[in-house]
PDB file of N, CA and C in Angstrom:
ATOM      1  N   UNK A   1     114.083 119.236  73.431  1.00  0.00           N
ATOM      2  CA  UNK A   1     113.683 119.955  72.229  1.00  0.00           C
ATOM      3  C   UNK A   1     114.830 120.817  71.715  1.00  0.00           C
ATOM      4  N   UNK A   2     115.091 120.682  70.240  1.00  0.00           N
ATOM      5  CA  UNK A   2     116.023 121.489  70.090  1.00  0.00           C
ATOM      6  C   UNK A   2     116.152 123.105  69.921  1.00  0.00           C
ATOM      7  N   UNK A   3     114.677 124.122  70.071  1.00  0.00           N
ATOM      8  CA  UNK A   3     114.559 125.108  70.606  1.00  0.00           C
ATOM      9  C   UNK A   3     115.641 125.882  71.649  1.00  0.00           C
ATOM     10  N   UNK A   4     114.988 124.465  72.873  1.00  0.00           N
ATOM     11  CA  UNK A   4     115.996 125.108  73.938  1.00  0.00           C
ATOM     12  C   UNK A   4     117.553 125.192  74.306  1.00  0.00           C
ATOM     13  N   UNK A   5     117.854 124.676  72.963  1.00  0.00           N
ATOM     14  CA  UNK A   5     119.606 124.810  72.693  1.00  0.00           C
ATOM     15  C   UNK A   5     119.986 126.426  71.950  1.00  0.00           C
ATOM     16  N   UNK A   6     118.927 126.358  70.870  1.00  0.00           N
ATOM     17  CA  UNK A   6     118.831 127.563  70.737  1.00  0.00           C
ATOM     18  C   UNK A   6     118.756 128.591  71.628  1.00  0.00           C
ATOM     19  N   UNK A   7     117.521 128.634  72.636  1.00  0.00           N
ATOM     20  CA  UNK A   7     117.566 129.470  73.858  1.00  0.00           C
ATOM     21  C   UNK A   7     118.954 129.824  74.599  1.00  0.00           C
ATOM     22  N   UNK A   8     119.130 128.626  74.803  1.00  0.00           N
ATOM     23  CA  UNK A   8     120.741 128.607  76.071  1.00  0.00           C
ATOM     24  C   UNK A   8     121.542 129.624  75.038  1.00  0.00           C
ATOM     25  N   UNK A   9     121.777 129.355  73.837  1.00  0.00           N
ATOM     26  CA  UNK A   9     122.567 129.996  72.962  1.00  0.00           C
ATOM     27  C   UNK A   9     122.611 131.636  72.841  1.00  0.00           C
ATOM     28  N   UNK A  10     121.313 131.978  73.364  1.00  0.00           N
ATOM     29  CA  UNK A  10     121.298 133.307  73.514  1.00  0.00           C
ATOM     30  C   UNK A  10     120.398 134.120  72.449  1.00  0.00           C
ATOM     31  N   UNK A  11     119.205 133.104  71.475  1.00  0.00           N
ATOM     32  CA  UNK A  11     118.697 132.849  70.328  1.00  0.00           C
ATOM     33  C   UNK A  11     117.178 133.382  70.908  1.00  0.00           C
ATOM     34  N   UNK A  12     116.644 134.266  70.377  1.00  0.00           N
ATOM     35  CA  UNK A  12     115.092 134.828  71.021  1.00  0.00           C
ATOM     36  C   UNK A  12     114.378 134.108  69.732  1.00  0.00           C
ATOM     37  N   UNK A  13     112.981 133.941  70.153  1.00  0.00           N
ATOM     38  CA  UNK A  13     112.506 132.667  68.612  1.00  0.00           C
ATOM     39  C   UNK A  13     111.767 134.740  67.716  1.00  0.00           C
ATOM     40  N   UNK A  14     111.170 134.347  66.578  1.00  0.00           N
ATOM     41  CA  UNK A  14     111.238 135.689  65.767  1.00  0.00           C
ATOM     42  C   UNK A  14     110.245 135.271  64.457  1.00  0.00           C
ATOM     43  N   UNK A  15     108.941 134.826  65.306  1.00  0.00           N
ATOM     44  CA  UNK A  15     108.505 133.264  65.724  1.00  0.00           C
ATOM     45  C   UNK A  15     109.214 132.300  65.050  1.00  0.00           C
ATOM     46  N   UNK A  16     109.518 131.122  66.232  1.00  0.00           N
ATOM     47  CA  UNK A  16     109.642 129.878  65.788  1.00  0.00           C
ATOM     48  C   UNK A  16     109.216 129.202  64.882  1.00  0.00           C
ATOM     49  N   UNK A  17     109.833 128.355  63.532  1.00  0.00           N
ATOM     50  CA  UNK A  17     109.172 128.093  62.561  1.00  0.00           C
ATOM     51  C   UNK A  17     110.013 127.042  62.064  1.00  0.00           C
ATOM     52  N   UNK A  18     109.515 125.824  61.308  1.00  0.00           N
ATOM     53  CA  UNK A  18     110.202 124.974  60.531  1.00  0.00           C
ATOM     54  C   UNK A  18     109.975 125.519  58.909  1.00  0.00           C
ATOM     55  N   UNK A  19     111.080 124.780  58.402  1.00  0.00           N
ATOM     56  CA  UNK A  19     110.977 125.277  57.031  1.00  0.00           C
ATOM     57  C   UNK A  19     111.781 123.796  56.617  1.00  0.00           C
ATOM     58  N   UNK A  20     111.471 123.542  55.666  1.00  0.00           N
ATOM     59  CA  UNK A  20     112.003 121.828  55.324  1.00  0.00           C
ATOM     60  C   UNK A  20     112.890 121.904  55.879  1.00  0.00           C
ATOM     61  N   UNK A  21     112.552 121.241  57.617  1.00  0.00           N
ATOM     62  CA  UNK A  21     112.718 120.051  58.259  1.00  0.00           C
ATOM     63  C   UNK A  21     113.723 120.884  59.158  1.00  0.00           C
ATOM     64  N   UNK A  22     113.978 122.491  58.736  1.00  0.00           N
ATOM     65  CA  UNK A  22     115.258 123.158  59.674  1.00  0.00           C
ATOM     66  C   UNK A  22     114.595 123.979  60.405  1.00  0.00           C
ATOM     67  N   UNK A  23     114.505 124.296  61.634  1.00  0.00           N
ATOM     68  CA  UNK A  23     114.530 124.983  62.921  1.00  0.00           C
ATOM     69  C   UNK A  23     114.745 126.293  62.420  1.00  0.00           C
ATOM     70  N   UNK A  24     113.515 127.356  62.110  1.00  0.00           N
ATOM     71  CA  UNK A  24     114.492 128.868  62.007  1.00  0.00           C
ATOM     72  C   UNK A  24     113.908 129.569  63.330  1.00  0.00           C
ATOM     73  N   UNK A  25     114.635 130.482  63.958  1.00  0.00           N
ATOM     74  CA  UNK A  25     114.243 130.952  65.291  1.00  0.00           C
ATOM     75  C   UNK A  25     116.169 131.533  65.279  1.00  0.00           C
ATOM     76  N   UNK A  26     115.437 133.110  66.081  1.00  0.00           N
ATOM     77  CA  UNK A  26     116.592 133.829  66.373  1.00  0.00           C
ATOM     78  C   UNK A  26     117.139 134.815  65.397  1.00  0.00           C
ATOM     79  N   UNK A  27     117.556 135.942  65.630  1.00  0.00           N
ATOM     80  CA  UNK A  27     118.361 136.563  64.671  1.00  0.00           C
ATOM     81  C   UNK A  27     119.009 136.450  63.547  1.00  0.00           C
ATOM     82  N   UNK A  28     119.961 135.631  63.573  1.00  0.00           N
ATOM     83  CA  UNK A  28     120.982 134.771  62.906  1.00  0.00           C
ATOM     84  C   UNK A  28     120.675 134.170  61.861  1.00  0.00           C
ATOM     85  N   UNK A  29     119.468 133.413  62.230  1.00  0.00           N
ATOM     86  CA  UNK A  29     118.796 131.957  61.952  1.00  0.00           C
ATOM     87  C   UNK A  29     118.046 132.882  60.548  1.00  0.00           C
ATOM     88  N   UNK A  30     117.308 133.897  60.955  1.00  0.00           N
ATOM     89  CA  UNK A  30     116.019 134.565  60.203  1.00  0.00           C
ATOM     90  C   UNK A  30     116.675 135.267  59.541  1.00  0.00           C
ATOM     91  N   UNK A  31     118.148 136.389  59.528  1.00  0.00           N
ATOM     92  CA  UNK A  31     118.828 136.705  58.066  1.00  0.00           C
ATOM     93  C   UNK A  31     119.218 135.963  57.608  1.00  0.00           C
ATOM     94  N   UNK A  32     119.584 134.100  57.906  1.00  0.00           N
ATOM     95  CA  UNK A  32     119.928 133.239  56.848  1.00  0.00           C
ATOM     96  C   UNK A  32     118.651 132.764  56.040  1.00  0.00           C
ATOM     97  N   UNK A  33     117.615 132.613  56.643  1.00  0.00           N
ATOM     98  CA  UNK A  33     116.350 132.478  56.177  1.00  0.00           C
ATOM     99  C   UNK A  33     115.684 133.211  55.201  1.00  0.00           C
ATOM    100  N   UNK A  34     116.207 134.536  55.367  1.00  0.00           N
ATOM    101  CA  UNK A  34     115.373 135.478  54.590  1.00  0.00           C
ATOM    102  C   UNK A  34     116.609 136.196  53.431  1.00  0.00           C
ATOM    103  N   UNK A  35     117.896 135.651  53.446  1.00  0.00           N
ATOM    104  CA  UNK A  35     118.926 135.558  52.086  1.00  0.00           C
ATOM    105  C   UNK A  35     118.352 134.515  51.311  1.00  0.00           C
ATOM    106  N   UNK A  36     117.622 133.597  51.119  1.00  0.00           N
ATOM    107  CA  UNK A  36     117.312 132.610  50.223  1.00  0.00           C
ATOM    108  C   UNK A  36     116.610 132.945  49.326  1.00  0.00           C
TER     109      UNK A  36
END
């Protein structure tokens, strides 16, 4: 699952969520998510 690449990465989920078809989960992931 590609979650747990995220995990290894050091990525906490902030819940886990798809959004067309992309993986958002993690810090990183959720201020690129939430600039749109």
């Amino acid at each position: 699952m590609q979650d747990q690449r995220f995990k290894d990465a050091g990525y906490r989920p902030f819940p886990m969520d798809f959004h067309d078809g992309v993986l958002v989960g993690g810090y990183d992931a959720l201020v690129d998510y939430l600039e749109y």
